[in-house]
PDB file of N, CA and C in Angstrom:
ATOM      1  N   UNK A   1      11.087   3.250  19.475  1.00  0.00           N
ATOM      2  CA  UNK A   1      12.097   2.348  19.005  1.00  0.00           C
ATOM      3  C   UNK A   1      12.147   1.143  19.947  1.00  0.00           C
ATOM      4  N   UNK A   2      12.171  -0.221  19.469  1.00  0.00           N
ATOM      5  CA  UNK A   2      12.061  -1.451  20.050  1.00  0.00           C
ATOM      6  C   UNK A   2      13.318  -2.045  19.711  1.00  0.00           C
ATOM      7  N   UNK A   3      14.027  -2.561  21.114  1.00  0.00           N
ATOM      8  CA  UNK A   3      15.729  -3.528  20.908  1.00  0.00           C
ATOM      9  C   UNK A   3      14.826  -5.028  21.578  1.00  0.00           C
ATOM     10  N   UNK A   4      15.810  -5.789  20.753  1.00  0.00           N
ATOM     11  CA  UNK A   4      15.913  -7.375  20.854  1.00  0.00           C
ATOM     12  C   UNK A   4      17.127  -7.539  21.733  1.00  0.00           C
ATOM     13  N   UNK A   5      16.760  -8.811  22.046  1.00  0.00           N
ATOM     14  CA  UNK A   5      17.837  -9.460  22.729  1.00  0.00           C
ATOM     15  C   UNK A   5      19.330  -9.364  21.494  1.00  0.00           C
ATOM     16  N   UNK A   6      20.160  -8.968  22.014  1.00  0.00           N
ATOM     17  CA  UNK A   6      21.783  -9.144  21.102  1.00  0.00           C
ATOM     18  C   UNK A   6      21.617  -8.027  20.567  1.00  0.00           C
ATOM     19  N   UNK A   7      20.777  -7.285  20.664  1.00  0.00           N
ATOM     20  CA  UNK A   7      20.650  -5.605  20.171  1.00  0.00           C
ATOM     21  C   UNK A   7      22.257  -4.881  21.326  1.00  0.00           C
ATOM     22  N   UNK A   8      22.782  -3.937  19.955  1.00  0.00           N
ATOM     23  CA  UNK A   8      23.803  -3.118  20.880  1.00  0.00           C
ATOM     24  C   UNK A   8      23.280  -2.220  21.022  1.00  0.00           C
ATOM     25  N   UNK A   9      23.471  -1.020  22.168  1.00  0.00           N
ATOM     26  CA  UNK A   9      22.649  -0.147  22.917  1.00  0.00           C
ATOM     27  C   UNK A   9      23.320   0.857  23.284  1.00  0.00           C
ATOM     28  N   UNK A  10      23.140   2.939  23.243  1.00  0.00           N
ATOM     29  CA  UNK A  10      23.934   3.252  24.339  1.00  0.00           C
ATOM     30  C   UNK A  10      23.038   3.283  25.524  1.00  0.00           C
ATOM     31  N   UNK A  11      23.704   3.733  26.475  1.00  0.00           N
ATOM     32  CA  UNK A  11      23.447   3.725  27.749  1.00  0.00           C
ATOM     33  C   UNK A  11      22.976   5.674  28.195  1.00  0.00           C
ATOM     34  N   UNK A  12      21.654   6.396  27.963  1.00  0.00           N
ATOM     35  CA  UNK A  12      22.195   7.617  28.559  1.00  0.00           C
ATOM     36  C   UNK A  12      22.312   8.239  29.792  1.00  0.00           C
ATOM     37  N   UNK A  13      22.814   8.694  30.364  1.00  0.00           N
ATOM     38  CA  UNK A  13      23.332   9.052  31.682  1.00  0.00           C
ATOM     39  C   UNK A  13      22.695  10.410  31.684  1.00  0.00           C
ATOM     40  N   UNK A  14      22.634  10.797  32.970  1.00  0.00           N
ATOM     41  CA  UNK A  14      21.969  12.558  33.453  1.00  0.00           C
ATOM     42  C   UNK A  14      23.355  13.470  33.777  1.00  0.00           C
ATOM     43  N   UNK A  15      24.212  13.813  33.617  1.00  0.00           N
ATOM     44  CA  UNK A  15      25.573  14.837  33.474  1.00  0.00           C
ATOM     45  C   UNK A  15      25.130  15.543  34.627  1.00  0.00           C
ATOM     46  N   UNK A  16      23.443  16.295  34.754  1.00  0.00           N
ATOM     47  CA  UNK A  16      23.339  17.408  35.067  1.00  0.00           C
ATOM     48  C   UNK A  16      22.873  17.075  36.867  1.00  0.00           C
ATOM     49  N   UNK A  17      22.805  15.182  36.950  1.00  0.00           N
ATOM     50  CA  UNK A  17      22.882  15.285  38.433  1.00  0.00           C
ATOM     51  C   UNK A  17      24.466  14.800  39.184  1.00  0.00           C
ATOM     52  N   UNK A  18      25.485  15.293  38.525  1.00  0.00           N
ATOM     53  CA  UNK A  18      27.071  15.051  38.558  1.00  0.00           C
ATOM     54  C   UNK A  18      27.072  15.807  39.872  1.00  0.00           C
ATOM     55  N   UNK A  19      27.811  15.956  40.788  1.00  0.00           N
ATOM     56  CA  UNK A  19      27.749  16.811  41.680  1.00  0.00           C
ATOM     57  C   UNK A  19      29.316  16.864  41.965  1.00  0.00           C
ATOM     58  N   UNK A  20      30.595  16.467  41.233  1.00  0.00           N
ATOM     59  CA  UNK A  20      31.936  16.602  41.630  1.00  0.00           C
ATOM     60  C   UNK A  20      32.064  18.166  41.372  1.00  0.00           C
ATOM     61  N   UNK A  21      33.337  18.459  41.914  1.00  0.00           N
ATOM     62  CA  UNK A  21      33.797  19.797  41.625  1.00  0.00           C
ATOM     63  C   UNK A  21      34.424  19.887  40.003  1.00  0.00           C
ATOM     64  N   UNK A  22      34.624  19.005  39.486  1.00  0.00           N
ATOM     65  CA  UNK A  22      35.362  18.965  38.255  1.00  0.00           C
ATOM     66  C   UNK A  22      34.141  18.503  37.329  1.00  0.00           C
ATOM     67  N   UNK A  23      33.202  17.446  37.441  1.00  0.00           N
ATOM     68  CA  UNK A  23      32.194  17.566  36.165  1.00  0.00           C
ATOM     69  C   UNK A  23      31.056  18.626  36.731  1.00  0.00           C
ATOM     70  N   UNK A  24      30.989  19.213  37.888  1.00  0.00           N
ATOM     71  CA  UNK A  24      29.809  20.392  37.443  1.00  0.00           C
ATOM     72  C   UNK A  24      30.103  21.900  36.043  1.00  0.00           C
ATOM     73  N   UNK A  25      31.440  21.494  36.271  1.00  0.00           N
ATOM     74  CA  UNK A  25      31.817  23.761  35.026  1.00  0.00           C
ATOM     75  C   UNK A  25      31.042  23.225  33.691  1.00  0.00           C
ATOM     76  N   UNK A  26      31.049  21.900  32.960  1.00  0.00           N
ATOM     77  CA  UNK A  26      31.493  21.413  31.522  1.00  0.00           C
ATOM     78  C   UNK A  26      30.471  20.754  31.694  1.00  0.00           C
ATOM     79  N   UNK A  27      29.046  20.799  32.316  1.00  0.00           N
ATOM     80  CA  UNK A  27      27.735  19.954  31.850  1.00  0.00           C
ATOM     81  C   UNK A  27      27.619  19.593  30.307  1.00  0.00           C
ATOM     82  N   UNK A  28      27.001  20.648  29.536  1.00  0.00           N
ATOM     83  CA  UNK A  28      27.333  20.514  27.965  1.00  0.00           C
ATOM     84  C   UNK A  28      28.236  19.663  27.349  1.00  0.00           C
ATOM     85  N   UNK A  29      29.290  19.914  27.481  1.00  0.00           N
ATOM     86  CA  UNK A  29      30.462  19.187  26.775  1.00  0.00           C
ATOM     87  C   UNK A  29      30.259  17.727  27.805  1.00  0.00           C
ATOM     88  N   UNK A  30      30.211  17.419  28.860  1.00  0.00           N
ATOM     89  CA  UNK A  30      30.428  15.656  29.008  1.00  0.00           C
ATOM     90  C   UNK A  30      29.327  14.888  28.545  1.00  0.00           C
ATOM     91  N   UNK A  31      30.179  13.973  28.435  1.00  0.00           N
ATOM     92  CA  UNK A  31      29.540  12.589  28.114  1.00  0.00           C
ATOM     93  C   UNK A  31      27.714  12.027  28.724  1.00  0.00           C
ATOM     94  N   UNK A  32      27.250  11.812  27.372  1.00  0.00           N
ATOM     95  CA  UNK A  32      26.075  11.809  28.085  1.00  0.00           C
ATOM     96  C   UNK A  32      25.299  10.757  27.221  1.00  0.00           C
ATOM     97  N   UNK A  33      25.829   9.783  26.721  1.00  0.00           N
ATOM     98  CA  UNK A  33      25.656   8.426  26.058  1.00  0.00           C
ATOM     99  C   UNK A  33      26.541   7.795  26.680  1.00  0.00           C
ATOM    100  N   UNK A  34      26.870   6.559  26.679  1.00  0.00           N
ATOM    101  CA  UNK A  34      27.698   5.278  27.388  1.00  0.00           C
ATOM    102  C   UNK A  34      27.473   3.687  26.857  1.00  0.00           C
ATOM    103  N   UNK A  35      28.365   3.334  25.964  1.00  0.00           N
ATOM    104  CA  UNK A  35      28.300   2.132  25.451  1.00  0.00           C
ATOM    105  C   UNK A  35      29.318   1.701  24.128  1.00  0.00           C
ATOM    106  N   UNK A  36      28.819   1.141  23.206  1.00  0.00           N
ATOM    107  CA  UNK A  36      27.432   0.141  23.130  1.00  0.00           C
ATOM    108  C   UNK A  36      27.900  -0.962  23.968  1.00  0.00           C
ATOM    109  N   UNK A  37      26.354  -1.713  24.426  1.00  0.00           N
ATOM    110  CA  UNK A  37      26.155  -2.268  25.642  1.00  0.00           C
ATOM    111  C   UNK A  37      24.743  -3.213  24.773  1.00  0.00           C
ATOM    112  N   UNK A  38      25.207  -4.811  25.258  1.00  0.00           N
ATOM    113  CA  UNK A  38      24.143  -5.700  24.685  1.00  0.00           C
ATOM    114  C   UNK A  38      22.816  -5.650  25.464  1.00  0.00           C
ATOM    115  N   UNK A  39      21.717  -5.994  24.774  1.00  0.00           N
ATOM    116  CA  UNK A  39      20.567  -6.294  25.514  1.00  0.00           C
ATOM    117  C   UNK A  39      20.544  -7.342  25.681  1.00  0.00           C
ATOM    118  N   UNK A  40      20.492  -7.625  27.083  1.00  0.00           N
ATOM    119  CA  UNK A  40      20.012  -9.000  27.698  1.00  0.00           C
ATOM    120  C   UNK A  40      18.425  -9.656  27.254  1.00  0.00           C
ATOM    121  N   UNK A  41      17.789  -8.987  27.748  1.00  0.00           N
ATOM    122  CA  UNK A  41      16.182  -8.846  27.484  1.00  0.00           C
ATOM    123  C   UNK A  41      15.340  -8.042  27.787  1.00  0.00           C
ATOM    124  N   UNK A  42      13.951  -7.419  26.875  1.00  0.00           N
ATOM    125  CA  UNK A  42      12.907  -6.744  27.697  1.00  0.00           C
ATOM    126  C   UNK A  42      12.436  -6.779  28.892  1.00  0.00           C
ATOM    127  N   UNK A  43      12.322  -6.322  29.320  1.00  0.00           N
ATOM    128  CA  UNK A  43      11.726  -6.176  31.479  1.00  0.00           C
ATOM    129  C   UNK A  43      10.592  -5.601  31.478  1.00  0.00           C
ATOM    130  N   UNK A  44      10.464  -5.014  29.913  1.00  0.00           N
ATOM    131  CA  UNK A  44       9.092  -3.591  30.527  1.00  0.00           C
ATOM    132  C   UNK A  44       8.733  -3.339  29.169  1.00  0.00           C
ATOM    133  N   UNK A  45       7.787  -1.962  29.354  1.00  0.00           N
ATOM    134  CA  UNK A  45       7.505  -1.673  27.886  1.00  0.00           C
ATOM    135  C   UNK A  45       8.933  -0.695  27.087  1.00  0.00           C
ATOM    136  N   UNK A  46       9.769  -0.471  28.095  1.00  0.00           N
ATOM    137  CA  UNK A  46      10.628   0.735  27.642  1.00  0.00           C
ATOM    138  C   UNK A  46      11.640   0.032  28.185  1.00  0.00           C
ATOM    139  N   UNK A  47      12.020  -0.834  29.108  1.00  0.00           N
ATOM    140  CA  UNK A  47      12.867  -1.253  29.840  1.00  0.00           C
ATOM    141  C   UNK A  47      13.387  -2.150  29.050  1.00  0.00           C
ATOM    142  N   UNK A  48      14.990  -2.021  29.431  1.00  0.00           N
ATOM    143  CA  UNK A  48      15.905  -3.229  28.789  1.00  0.00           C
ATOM    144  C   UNK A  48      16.625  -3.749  29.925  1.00  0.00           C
ATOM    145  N   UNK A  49      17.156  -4.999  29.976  1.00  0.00           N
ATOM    146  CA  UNK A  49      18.162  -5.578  30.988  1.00  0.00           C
ATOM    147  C   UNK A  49      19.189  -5.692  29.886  1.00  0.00           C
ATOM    148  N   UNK A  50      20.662  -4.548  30.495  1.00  0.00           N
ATOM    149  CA  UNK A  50      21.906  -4.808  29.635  1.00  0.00           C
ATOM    150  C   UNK A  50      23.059  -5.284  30.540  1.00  0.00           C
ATOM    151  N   UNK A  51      23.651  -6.059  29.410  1.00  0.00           N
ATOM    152  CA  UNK A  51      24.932  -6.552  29.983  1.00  0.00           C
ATOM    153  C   UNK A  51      26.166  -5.709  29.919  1.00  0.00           C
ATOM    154  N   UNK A  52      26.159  -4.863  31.255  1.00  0.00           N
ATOM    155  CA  UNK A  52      27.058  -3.874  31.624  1.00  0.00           C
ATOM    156  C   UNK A  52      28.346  -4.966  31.987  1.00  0.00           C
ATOM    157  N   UNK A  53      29.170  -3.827  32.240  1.00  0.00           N
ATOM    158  CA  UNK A  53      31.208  -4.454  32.674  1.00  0.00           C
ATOM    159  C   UNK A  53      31.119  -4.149  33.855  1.00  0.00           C
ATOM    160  N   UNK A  54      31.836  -5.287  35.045  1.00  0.00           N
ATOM    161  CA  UNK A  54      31.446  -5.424  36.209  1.00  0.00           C
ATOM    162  C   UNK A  54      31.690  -4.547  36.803  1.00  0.00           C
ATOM    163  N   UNK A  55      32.593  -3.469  36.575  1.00  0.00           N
ATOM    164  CA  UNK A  55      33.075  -1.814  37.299  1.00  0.00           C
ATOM    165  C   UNK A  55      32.295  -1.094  36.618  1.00  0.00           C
ATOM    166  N   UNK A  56      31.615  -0.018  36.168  1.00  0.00           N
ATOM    167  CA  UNK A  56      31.040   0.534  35.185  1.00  0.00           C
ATOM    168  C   UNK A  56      32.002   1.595  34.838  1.00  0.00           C
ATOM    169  N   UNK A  57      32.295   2.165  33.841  1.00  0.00           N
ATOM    170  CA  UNK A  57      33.445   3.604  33.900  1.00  0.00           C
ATOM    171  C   UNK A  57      32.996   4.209  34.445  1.00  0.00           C
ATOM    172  N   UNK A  58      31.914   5.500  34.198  1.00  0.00           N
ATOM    173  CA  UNK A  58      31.544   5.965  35.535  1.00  0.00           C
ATOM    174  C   UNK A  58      30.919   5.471  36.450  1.00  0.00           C
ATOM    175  N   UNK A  59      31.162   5.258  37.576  1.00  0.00           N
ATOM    176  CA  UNK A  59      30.863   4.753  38.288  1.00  0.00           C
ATOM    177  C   UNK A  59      30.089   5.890  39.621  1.00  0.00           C
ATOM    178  N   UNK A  60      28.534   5.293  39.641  1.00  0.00           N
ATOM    179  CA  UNK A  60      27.776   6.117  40.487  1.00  0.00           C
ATOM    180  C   UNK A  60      27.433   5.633  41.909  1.00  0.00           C
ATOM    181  N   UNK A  61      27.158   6.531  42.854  1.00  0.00           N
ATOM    182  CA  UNK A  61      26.550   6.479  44.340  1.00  0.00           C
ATOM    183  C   UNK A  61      24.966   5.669  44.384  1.00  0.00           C
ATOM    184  N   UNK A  62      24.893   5.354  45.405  1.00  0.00           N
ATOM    185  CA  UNK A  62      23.467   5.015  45.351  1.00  0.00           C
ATOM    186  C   UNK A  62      22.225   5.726  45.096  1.00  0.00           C
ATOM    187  N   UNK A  63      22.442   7.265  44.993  1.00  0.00           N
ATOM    188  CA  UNK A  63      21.884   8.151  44.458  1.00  0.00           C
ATOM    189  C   UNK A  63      21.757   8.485  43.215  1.00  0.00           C
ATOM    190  N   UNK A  64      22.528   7.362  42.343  1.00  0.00           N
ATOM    191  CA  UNK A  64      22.679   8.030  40.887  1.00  0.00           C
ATOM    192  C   UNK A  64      23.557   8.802  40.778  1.00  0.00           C
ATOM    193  N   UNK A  65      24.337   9.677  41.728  1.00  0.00           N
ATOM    194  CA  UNK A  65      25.311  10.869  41.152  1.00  0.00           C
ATOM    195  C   UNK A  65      26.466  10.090  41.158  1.00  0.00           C
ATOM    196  N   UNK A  66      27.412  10.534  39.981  1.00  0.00           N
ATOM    197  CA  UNK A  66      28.961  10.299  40.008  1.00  0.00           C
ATOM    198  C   UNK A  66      29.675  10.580  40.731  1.00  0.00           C
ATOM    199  N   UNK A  67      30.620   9.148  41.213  1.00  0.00           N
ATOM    200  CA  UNK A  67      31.538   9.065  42.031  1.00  0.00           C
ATOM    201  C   UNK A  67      33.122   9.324  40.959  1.00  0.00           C
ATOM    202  N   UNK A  68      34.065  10.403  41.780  1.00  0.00           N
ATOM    203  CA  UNK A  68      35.337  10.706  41.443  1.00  0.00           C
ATOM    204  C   UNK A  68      36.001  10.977  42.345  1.00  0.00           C
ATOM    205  N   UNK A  69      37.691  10.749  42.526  1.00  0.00           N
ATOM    206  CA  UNK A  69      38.178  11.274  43.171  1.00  0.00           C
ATOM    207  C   UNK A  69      39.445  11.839  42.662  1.00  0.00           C
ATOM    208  N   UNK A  70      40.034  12.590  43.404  1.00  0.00           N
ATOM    209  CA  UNK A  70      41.174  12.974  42.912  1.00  0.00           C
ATOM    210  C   UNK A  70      42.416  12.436  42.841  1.00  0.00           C
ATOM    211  N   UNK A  71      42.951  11.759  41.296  1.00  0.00           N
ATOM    212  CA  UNK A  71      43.738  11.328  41.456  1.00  0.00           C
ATOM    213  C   UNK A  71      45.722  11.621  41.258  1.00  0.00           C
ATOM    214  N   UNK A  72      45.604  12.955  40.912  1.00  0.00           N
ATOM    215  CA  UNK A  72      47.471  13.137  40.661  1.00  0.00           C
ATOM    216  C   UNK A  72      46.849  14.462  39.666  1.00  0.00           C
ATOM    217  N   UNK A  73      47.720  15.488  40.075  1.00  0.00           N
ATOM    218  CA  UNK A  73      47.741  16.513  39.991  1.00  0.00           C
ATOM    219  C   UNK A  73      49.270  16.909  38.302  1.00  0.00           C
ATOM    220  N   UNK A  74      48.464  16.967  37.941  1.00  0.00           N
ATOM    221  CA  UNK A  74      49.015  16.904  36.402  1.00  0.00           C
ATOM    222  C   UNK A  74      49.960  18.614  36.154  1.00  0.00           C
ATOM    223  N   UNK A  75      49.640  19.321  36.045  1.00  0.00           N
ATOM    224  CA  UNK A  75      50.382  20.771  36.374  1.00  0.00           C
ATOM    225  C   UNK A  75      49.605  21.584  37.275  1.00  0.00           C
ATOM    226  N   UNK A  76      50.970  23.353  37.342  1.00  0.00           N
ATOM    227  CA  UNK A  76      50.015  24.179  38.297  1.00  0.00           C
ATOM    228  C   UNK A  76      50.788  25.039  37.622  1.00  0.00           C
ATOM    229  N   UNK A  77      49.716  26.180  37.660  1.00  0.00           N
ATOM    230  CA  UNK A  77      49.752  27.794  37.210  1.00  0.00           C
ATOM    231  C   UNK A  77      49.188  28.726  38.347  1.00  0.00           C
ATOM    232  N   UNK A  78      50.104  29.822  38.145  1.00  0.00           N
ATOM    233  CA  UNK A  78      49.585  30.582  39.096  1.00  0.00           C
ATOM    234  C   UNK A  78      48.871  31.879  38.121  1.00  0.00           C
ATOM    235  N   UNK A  79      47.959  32.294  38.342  1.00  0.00           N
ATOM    236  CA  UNK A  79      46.331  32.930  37.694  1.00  0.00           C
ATOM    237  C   UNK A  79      46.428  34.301  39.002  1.00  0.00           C
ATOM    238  N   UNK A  80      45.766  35.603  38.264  1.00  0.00           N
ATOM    239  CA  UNK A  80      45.334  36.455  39.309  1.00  0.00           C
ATOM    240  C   UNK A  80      44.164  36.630  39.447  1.00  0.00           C
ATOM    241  N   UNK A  81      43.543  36.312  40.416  1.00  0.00           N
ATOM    242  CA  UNK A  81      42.082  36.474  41.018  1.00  0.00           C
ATOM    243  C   UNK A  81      42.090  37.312  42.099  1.00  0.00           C
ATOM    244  N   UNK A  82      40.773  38.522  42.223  1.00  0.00           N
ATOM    245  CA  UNK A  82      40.686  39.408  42.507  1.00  0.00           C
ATOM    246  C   UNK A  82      41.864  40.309  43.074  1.00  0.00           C
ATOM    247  N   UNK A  83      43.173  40.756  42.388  1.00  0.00           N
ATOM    248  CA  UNK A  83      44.106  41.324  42.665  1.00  0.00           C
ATOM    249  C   UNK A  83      45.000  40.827  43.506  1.00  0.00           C
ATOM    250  N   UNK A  84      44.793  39.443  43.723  1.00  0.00           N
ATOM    251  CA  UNK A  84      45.760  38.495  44.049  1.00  0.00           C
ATOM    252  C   UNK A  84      46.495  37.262  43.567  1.00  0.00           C
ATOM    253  N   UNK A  85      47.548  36.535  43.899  1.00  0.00           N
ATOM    254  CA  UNK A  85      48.076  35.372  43.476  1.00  0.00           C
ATOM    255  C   UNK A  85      46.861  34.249  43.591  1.00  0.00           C
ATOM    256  N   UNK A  86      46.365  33.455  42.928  1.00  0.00           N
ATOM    257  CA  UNK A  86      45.958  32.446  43.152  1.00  0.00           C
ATOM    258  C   UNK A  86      46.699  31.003  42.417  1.00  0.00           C
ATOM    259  N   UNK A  87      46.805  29.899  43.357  1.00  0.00           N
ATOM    260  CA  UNK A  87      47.036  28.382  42.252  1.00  0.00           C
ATOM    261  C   UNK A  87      46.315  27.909  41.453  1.00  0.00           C
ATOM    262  N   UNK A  88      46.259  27.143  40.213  1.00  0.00           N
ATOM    263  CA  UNK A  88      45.184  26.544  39.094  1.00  0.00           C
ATOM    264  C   UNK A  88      46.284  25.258  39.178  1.00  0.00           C
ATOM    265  N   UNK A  89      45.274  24.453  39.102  1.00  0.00           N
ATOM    266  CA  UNK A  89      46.090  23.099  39.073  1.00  0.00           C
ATOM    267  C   UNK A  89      45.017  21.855  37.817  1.00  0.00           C
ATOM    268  N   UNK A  90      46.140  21.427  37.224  1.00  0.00           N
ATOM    269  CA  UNK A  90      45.294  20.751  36.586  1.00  0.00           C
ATOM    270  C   UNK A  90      45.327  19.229  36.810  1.00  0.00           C
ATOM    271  N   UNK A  91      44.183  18.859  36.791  1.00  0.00           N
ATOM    272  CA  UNK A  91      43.692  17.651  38.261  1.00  0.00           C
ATOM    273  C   UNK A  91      43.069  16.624  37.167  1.00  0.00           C
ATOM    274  N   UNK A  92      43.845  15.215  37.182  1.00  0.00           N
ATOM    275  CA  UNK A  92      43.545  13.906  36.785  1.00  0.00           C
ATOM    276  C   UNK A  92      42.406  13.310  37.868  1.00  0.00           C
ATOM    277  N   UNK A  93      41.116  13.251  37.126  1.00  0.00           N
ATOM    278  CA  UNK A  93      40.128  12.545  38.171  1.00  0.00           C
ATOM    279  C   UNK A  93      40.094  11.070  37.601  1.00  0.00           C
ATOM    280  N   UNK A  94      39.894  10.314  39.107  1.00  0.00           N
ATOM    281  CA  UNK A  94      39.424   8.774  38.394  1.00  0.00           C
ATOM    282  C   UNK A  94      38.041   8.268  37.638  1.00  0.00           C
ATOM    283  N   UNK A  95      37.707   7.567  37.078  1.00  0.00           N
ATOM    284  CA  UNK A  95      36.531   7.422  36.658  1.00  0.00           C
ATOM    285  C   UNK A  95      36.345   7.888  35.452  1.00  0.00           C
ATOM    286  N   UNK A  96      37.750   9.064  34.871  1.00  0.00           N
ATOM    287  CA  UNK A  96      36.869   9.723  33.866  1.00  0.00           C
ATOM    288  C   UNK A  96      38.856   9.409  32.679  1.00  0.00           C
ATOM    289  N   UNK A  97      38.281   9.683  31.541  1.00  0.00           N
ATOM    290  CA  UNK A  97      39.609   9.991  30.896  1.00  0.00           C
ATOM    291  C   UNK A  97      40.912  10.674  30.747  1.00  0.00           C
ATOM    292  N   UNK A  98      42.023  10.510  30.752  1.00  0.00           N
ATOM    293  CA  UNK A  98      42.706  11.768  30.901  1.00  0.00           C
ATOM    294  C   UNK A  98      42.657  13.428  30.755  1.00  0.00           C
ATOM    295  N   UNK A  99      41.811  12.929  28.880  1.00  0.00           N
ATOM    296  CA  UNK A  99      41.609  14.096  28.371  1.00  0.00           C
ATOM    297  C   UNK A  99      40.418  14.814  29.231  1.00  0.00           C
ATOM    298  N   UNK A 100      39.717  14.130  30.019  1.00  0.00           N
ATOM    299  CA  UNK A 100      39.078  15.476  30.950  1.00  0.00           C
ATOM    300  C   UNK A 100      39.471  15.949  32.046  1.00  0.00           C
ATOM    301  N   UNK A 101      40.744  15.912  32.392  1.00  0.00           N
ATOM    302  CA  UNK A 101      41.330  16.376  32.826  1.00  0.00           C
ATOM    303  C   UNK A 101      41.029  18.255  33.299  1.00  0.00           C
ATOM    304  N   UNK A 102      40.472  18.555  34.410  1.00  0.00           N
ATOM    305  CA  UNK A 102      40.013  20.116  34.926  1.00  0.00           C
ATOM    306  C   UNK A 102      40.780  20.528  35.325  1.00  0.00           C
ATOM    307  N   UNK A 103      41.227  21.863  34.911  1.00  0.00           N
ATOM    308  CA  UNK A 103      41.363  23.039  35.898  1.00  0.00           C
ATOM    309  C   UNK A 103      40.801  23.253  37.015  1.00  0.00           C
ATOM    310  N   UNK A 104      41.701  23.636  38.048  1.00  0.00           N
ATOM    311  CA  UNK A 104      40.566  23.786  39.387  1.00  0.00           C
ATOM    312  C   UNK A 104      41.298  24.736  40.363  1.00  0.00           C
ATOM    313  N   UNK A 105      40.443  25.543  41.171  1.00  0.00           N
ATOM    314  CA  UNK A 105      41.501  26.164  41.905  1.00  0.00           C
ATOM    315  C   UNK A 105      42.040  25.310  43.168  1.00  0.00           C
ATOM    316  N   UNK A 106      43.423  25.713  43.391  1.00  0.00           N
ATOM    317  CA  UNK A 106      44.034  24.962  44.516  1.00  0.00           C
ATOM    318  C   UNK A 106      43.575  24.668  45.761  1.00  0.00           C
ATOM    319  N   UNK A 107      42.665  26.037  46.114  1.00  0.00           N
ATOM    320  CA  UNK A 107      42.474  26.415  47.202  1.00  0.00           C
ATOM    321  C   UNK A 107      40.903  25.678  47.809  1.00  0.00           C
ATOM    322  N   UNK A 108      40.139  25.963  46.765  1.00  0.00           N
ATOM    323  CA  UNK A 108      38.714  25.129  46.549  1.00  0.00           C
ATOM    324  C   UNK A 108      38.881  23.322  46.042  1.00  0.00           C
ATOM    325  N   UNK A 109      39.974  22.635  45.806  1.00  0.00           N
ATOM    326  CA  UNK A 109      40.210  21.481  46.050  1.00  0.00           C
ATOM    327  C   UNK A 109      40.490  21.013  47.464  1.00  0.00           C
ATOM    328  N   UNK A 110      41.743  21.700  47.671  1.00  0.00           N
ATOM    329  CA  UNK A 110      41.926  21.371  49.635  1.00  0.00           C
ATOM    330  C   UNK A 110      40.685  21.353  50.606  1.00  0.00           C
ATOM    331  N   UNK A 111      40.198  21.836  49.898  1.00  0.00           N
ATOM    332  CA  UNK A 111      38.745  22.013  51.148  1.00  0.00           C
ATOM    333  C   UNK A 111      37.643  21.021  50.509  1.00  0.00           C
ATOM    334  N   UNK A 112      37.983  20.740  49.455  1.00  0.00           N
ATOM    335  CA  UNK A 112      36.979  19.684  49.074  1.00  0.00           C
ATOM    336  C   UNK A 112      37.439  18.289  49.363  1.00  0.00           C
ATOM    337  N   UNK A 113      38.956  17.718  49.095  1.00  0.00           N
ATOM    338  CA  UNK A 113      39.705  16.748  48.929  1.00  0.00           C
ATOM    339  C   UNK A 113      40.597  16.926  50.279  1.00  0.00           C
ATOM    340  N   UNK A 114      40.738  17.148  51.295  1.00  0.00           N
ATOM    341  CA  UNK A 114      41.392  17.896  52.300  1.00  0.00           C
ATOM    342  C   UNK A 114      42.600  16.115  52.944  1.00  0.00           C
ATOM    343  N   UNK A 115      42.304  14.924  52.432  1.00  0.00           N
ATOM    344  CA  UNK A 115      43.205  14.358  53.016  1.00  0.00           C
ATOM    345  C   UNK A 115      44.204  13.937  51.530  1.00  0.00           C
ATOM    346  N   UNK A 116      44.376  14.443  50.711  1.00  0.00           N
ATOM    347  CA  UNK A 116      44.952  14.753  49.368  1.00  0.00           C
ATOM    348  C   UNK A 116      46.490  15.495  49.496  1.00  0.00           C
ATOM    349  N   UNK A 117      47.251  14.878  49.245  1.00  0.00           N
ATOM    350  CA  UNK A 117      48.742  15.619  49.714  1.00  0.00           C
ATOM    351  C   UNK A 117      49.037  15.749  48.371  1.00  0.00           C
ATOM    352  N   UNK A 118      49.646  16.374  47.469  1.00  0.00           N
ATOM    353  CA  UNK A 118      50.216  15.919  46.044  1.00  0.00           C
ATOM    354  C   UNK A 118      51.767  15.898  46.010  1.00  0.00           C
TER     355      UNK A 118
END
């Protein structure tokens, strides 16, 4: 398939090199198109130059993997794991929509997010 210049485009993204604590559970289910997004012009035989938005929504590392952080802690449940109390908190990340909004345990956030007060 060949795009022209003013061609709209998606964009696809790799999910599966995500490395947050909240998009690794739900590979499958996220987002893994991004757009539509104009073509600037051909660069290559496969290559397009597109006119992306100057923040990108997700927004990646210089490695390609997605950058998130934690932003406001939406509810908490308390869950029993291995015959004990544990917290589940459900955690608004930036970068991504409300509705993906994760479950996460309390305990495995603090140690990931550790200067995070809620």
């Amino acid at each position: 398939m060949e795009f022209q210049a003013g061609d709209m485009v998606f964009l696809k993204l790799q999910p599966y090199r995500q490395t947050s604590l909240a998009l690794r559970r739900n590979l499958k289910l996220s987002s893994k198109f991004y757009g539509p997004y104009k073509v600037i012009a051909k660069v290559g035989q496969v290559a397009y130059k597109l006119e992306l938005p100057p923040t990108p929504k997700p927004q990646t590392g210089d490695d390609g993997q997605f950058l998130v952080a934690l932003v406001a802690i939406l509810q908490r449940q308390m869950v029993k794991k291995e015959n004990a109390v544990a917290v589940k908190v459900l955690v608004q990340w930036s970068n991504l929509a409300p509705e993906d909004a994760t479950w996460e345990d309390y305990a495995d956030l603090k140690a990931k997010f550790p200067h995070f007060d809620p």
